[in-house]
C-alpha atoms as a PDB file:
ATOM      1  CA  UNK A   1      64.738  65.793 117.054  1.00  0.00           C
ATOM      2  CA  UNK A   2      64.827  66.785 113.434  1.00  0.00           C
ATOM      3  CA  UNK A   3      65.130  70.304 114.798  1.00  0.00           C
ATOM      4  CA  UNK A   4      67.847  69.951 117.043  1.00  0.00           C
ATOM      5  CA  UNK A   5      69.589  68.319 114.711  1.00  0.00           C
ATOM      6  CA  UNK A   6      69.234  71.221 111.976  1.00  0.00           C
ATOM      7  CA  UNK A   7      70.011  73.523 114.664  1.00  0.00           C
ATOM      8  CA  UNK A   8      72.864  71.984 115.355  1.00  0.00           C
ATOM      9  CA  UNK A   9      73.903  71.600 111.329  1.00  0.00           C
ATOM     10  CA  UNK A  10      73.975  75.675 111.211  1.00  0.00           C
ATOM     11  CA  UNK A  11      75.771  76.029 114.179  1.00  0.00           C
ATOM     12  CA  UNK A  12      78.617  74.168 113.060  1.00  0.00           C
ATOM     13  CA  UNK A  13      78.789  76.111 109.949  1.00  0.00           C
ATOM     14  CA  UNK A  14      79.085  79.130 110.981  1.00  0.00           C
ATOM     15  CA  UNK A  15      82.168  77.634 113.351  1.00  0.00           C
ATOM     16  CA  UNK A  16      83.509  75.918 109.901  1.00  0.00           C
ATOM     17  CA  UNK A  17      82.851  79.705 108.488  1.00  0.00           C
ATOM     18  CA  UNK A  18      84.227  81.578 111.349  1.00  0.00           C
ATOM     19  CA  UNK A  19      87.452  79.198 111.311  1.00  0.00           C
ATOM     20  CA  UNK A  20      87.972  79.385 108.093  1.00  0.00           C
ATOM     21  CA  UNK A  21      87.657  83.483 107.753  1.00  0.00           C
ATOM     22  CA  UNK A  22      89.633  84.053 110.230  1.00  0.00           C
ATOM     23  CA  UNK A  23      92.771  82.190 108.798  1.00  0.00           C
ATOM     24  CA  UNK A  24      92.298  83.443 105.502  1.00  0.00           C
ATOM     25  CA  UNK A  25      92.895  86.646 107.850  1.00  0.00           C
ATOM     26  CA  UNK A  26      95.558  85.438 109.848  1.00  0.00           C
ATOM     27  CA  UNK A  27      98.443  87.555 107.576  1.00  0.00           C
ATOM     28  CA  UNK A  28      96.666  90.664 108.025  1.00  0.00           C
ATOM     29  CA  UNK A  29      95.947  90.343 111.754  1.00  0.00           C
ATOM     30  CA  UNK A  30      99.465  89.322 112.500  1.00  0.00           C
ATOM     31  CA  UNK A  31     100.560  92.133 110.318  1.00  0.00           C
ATOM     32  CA  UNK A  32      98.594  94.834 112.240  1.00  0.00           C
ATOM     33  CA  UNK A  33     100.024  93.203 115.700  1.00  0.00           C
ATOM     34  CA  UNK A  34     103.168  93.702 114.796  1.00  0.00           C
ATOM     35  CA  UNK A  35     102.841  97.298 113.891  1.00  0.00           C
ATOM     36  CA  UNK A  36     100.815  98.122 117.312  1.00  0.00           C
ATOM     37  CA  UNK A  37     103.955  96.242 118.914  1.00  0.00           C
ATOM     38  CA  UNK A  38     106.218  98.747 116.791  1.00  0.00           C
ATOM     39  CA  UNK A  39     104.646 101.977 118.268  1.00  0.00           C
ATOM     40  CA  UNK A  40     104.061 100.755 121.687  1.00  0.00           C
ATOM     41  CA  UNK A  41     107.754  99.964 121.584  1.00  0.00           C
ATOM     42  CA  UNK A  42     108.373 103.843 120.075  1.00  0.00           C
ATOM     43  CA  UNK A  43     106.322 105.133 122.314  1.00  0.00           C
ATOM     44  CA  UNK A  44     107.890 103.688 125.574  1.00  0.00           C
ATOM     45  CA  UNK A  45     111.430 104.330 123.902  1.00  0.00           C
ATOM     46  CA  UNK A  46     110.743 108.331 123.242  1.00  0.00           C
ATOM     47  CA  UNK A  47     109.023 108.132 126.858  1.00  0.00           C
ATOM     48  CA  UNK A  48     112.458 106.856 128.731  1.00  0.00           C
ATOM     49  CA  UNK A  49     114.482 109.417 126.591  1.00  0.00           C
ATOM     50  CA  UNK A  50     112.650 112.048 126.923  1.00  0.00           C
ATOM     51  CA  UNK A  51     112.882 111.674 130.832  1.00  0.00           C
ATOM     52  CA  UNK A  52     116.481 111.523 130.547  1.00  0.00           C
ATOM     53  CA  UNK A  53     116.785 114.881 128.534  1.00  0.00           C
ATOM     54  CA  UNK A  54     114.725 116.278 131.300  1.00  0.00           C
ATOM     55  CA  UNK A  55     116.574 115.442 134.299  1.00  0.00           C
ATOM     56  CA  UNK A  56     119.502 117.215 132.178  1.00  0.00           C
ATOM     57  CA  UNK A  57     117.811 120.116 132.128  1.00  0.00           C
ATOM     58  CA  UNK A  58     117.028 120.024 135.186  1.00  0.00           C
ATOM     59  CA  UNK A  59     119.759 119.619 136.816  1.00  0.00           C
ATOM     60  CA  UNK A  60     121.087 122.780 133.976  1.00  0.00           C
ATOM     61  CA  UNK A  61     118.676 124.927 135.867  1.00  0.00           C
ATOM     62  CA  UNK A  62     119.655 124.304 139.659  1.00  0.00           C
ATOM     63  CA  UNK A  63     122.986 125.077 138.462  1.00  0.00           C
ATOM     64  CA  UNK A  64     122.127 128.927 137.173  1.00  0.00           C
ATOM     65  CA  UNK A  65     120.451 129.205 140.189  1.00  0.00           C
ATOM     66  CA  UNK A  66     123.665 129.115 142.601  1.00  0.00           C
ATOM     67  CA  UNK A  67     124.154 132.545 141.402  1.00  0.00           C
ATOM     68  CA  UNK A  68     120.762 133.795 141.919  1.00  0.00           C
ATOM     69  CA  UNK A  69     119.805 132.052 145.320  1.00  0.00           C
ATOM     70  CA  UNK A  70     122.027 129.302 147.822  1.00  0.00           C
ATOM     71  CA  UNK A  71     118.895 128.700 149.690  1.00  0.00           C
ATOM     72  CA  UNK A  72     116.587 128.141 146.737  1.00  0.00           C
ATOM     73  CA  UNK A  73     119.207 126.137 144.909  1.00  0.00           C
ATOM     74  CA  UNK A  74     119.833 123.914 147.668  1.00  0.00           C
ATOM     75  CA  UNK A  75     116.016 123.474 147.845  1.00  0.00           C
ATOM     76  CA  UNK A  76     115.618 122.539 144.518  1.00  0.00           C
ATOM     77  CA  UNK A  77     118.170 120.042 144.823  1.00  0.00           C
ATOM     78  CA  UNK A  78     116.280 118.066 147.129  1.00  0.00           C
ATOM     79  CA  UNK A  79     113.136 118.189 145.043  1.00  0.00           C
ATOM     80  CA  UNK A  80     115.563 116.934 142.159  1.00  0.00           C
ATOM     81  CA  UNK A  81     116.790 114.301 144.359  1.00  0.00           C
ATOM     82  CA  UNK A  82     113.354 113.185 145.303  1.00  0.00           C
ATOM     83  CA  UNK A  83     112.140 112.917 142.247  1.00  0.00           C
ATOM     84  CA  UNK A  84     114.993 110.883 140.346  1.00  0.00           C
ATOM     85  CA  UNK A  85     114.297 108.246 143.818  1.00  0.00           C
ATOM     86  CA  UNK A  86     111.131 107.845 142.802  1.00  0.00           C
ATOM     87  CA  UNK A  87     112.144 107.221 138.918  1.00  0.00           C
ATOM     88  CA  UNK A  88     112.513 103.636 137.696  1.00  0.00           C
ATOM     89  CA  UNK A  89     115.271 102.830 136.635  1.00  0.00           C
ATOM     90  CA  UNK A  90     115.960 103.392 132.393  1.00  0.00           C
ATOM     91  CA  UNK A  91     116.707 101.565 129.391  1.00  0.00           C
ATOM     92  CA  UNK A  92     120.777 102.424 129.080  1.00  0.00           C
ATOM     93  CA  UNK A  93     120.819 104.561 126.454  1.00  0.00           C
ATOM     94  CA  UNK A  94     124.220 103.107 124.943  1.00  0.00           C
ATOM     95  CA  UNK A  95     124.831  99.364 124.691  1.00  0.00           C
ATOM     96  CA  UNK A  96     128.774 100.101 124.698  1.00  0.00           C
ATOM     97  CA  UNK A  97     129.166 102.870 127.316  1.00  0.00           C
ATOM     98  CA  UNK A  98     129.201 106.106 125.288  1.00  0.00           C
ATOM     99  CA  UNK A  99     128.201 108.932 126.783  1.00  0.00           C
ATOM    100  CA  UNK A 100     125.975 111.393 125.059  1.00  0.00           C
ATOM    101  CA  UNK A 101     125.795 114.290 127.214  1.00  0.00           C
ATOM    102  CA  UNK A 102     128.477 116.142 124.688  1.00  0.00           C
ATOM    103  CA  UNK A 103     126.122 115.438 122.484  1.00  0.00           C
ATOM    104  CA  UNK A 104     122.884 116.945 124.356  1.00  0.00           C
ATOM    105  CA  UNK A 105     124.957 120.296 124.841  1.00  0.00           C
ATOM    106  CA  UNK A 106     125.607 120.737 121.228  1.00  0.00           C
ATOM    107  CA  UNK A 107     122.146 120.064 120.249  1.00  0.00           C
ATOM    108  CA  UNK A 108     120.579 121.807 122.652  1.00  0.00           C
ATOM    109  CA  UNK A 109     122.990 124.715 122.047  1.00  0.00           C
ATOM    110  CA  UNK A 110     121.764 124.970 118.333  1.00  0.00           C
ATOM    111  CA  UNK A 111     125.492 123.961 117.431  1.00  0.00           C
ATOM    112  CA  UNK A 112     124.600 121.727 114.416  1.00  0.00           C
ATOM    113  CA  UNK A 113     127.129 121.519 112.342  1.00  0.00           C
ATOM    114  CA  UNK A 114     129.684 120.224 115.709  1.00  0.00           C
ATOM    115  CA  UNK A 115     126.519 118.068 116.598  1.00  0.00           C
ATOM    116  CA  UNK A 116     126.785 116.521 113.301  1.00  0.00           C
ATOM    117  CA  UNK A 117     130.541 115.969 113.500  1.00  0.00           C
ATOM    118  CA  UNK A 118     130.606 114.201 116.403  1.00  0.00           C
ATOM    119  CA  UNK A 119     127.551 111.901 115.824  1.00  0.00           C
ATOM    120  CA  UNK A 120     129.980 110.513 112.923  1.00  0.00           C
ATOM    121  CA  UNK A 121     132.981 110.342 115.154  1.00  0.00           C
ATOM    122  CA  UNK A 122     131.104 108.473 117.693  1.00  0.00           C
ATOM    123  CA  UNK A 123     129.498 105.678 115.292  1.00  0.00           C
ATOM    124  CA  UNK A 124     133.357 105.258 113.899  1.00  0.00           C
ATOM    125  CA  UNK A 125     134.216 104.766 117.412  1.00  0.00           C
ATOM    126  CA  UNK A 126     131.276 102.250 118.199  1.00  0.00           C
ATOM    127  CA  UNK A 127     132.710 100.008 114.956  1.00  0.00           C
ATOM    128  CA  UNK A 128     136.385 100.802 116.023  1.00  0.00           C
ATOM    129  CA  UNK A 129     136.834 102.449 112.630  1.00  0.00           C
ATOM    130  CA  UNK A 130     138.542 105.475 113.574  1.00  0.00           C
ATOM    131  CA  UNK A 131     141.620 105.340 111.936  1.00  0.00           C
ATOM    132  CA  UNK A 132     140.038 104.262 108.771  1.00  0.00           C
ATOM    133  CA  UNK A 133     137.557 107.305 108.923  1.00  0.00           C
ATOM    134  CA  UNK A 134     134.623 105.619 107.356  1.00  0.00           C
ATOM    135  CA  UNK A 135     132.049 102.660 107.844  1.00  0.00           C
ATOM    136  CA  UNK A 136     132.240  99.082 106.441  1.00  0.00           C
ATOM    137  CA  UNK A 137     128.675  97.648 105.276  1.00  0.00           C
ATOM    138  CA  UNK A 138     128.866  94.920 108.043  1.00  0.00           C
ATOM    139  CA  UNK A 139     129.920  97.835 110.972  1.00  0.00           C
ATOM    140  CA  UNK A 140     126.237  99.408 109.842  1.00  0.00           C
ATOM    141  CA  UNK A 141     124.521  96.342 109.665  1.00  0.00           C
ATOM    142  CA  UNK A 142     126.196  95.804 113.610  1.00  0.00           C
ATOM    143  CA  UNK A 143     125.357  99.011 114.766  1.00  0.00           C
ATOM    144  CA  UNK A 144     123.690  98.642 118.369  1.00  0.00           C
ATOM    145  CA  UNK A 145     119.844  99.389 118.245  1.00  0.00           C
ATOM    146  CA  UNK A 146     119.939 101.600 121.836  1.00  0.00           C
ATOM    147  CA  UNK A 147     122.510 104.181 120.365  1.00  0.00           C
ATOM    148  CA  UNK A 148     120.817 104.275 116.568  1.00  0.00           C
ATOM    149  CA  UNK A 149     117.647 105.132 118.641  1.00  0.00           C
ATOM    150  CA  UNK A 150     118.773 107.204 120.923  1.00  0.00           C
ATOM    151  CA  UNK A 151     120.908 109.263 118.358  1.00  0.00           C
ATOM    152  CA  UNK A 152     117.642 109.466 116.374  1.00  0.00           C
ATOM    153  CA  UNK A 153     116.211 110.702 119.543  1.00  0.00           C
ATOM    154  CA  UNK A 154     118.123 113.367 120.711  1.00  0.00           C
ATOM    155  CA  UNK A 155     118.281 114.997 117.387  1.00  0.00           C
ATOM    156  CA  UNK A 156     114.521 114.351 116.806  1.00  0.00           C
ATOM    157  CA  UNK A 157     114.057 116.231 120.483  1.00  0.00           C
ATOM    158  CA  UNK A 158     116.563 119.116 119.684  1.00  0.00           C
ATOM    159  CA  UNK A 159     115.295 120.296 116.280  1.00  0.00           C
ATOM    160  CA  UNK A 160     111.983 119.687 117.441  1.00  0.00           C
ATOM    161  CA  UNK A 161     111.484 117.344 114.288  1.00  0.00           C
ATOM    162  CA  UNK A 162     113.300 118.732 111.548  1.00  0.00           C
ATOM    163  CA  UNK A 163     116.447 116.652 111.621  1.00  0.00           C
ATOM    164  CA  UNK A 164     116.954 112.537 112.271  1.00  0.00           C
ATOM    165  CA  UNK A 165     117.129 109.189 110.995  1.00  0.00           C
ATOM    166  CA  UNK A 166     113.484 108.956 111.314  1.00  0.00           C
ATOM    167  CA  UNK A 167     112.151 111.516 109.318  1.00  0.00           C
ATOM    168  CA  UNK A 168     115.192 110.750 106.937  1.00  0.00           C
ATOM    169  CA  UNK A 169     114.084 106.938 106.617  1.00  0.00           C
ATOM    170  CA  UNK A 170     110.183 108.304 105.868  1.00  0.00           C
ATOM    171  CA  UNK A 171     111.533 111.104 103.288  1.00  0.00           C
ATOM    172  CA  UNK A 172     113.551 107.388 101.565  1.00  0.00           C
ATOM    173  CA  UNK A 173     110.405 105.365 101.502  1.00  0.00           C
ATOM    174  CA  UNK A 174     108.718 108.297  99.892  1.00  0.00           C
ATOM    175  CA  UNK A 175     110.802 109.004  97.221  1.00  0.00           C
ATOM    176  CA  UNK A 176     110.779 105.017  96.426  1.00  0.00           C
ATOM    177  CA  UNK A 177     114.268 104.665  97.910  1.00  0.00           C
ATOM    178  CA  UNK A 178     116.234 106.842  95.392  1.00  0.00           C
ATOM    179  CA  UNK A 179     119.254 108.082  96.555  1.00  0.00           C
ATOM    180  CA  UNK A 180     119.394 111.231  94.033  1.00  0.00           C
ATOM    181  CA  UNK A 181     115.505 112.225  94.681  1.00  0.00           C
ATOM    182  CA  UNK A 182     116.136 111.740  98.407  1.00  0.00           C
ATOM    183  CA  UNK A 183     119.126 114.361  98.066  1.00  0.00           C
ATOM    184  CA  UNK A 184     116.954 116.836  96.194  1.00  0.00           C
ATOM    185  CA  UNK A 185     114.193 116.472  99.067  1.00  0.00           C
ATOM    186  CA  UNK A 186     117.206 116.665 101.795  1.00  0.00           C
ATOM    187  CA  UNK A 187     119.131 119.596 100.307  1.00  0.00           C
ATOM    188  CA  UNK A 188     121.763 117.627  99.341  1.00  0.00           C
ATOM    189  CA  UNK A 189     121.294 118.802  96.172  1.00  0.00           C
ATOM    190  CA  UNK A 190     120.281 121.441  94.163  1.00  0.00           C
ATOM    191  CA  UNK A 191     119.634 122.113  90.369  1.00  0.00           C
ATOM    192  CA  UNK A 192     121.794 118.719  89.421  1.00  0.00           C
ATOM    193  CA  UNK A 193     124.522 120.580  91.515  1.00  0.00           C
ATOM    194  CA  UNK A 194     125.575 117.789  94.760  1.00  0.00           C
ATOM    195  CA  UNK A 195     126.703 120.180  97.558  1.00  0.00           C
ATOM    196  CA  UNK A 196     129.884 119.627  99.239  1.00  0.00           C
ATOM    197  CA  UNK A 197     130.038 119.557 103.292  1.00  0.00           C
ATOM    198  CA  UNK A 198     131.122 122.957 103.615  1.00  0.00           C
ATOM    199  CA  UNK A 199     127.637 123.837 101.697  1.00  0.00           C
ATOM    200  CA  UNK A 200     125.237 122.274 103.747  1.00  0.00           C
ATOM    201  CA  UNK A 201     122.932 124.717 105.782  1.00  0.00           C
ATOM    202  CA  UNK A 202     123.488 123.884 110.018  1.00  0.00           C
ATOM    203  CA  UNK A 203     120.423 125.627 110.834  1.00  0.00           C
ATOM    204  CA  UNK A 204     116.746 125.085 111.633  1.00  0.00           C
ATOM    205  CA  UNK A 205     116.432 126.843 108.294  1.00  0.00           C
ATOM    206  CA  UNK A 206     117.301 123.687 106.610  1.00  0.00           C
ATOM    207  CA  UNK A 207     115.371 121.434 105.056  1.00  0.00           C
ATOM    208  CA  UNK A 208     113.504 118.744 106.906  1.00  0.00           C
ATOM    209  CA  UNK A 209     115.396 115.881 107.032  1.00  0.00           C
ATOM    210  CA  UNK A 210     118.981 117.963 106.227  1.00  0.00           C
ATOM    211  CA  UNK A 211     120.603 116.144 109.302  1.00  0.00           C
ATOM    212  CA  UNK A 212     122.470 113.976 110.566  1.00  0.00           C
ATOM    213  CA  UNK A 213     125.394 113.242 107.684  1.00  0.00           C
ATOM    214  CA  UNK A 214     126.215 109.813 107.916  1.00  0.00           C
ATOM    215  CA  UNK A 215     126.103 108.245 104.290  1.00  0.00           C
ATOM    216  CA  UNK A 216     128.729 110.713 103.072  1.00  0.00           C
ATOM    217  CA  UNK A 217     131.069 112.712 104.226  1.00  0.00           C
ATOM    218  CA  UNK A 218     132.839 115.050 101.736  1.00  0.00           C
ATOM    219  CA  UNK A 219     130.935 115.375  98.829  1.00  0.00           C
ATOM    220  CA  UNK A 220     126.956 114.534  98.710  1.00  0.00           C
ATOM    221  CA  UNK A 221     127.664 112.045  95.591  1.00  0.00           C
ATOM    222  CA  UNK A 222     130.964 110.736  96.872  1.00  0.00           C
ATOM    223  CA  UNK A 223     130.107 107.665  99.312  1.00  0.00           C
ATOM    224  CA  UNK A 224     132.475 106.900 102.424  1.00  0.00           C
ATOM    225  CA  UNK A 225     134.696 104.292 102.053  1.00  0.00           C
ATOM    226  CA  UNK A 226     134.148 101.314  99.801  1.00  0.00           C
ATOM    227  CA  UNK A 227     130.267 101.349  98.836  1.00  0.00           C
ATOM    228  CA  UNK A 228     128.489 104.475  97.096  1.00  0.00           C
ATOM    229  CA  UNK A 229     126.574 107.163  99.594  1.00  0.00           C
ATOM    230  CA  UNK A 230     123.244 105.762  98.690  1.00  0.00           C
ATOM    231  CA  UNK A 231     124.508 102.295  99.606  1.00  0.00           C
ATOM    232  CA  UNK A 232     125.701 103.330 102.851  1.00  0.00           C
ATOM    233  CA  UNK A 233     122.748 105.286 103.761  1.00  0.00           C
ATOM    234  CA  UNK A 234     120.527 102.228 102.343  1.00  0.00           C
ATOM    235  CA  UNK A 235     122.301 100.318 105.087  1.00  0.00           C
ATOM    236  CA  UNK A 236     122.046 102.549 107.749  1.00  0.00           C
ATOM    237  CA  UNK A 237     117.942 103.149 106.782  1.00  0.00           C
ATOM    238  CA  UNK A 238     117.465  99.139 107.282  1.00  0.00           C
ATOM    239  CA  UNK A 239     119.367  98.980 110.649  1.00  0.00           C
ATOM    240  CA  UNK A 240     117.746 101.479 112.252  1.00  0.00           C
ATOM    241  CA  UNK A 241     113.967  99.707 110.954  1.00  0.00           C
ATOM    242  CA  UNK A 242     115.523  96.603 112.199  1.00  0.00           C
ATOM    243  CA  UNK A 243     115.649  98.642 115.853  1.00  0.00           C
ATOM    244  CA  UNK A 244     112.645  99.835 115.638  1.00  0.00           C
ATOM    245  CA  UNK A 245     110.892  96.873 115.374  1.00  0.00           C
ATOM    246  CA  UNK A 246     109.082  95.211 118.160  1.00  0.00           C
ATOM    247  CA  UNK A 247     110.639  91.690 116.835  1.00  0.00           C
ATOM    248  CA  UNK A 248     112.407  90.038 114.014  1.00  0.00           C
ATOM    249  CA  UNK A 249     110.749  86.823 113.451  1.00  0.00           C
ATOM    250  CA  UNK A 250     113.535  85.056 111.903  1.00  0.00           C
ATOM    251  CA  UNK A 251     111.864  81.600 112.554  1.00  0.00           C
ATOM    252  CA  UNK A 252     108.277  81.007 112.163  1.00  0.00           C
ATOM    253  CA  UNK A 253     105.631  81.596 114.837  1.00  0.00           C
ATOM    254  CA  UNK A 254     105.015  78.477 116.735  1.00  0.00           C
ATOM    255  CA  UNK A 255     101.929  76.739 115.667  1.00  0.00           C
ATOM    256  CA  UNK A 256     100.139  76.929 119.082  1.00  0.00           C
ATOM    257  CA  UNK A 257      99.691  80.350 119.235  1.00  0.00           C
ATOM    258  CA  UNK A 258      97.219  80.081 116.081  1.00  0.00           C
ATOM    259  CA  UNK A 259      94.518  77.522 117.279  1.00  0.00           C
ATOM    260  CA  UNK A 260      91.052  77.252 118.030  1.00  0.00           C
ATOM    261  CA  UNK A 261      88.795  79.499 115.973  1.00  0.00           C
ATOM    262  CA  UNK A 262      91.555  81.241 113.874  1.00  0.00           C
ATOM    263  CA  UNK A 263      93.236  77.756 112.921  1.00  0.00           C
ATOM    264  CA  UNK A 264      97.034  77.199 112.813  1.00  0.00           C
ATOM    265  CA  UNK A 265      99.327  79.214 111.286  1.00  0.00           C
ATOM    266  CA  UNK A 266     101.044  77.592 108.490  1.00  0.00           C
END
């Protein structure tokens, strides 16, 4: 009896343990969850644009071929047609209608410089703020998540990973979110010298990270409207994290999901 009993001592200390470890662990778990979340979410994102930039180009190919060959064309069409059936249907990839096939052509034609020009025109347009010409804090903070990302995308696809917000937002959090260091690492600046518009280099040749423009628009130290450039491109760094993340939790966790051997979350 004395045995069981002992045996039965141990066992529920090493529950008492096991409990107790794992919610001094609880931060750290829930902190790697949400970052597998994160590039699941990426992952599926890229997947659906990436299938959309290829049914452009294929239907871009049929169409050369109606010079080459009717009867292969029309072919082809039906194999095009078969396959987009059997496609599910995708994410939109604007939450307020735009489209962004002008945008795929000008990319995709290497014409970055008109590329650039009209992803600013087209984020003006999404916050209404074309007559104004530039972008209030609160119309970046409102920005919707599908066109950040899919902007981000497209350019991402295009320069095969020289240009975007994403590899902008990494070069920030290197750099310890200075605006001036980011510039030098950007080629927005050079030898204390900020480079105008006009200056900028709209080539693969560029420096990683050298597009899109959207904190400034004249002048690399001059901001756009009311707030400063690094301000602005602060801004525009934390919305697109926010829609890039699997979930906000803006109110705690309810206490359910953290029972049994982990214990609640507090």
């Amino acid at each position: 009896m004395a045995k069981k009993d002992s045996h039965k001592k141990k066992s529920d200390q090493k529950k008492s343990k096991k409990k107790h470890i794992g919610k001094d662990d609880q931060p750290k778990q829930l902190e790697i969850l949400i970052h597998q979340l994160s590039e699941v979410q990426a992952q599926l994102r890229n997947a659906s644009l990436e299938r959309q930039a290829m049914r452009e180009e294929l239907q871009a190919i049929s169409l050369q071929m109606t010079a080459i060959d009717p009867t292969a064309l029309q072919e082809n069409l039906g194999k095009i047609a078969d396959y987009l059936n059997t496609v599910e249907a995708e994410q939109p990839l604007s939450e307020v209608g735009i489209n962004y096939q002008p945008l795929i052509n000008l990319l995709s034609d290497g014409k970055w410089r008109k590329a650039d020009e009209w992803t600013w025109q087209v984020l003006l347009q999404i916050a209404g703020r074309q007559e104004k010409g530039w972008l209030e804090l609160e119309d970046i903070q409102s920005l919707p998540c599908n066109d950040l990302t899919t902007i981000n995308y497209f350019w991402e696809y295009y320069s095969h990973g020289i240009f975007g917000l994403q590899v902008q937002q990494n070069i920030w959090l290197e750099v310890g979110e200075q605006y001036t260091n980011l510039c030098d690492r950007l080629g927005w600046r050079h030898l204390d010298n900020w480079k105008y518009y006009d200056e900028l280099t709209f080539n693969l040749d560029a420096p990683v990270g050298h597009l899109p423009v959207l904190g400034w628009r004249k002048r690399a130290c001059y901001g756009a409207g009311k707030k400063s450039a690094g301000e602005n491109l602060s801004a525009i760094f934390q919305r697109f994290y926010q829609c890039t993340l699997p979930l906000i939790l803006e109110e705690p966790l309810p206490a359910e999901m953290f029972t049994d051997e982990i214990g609640e979350y507090n």
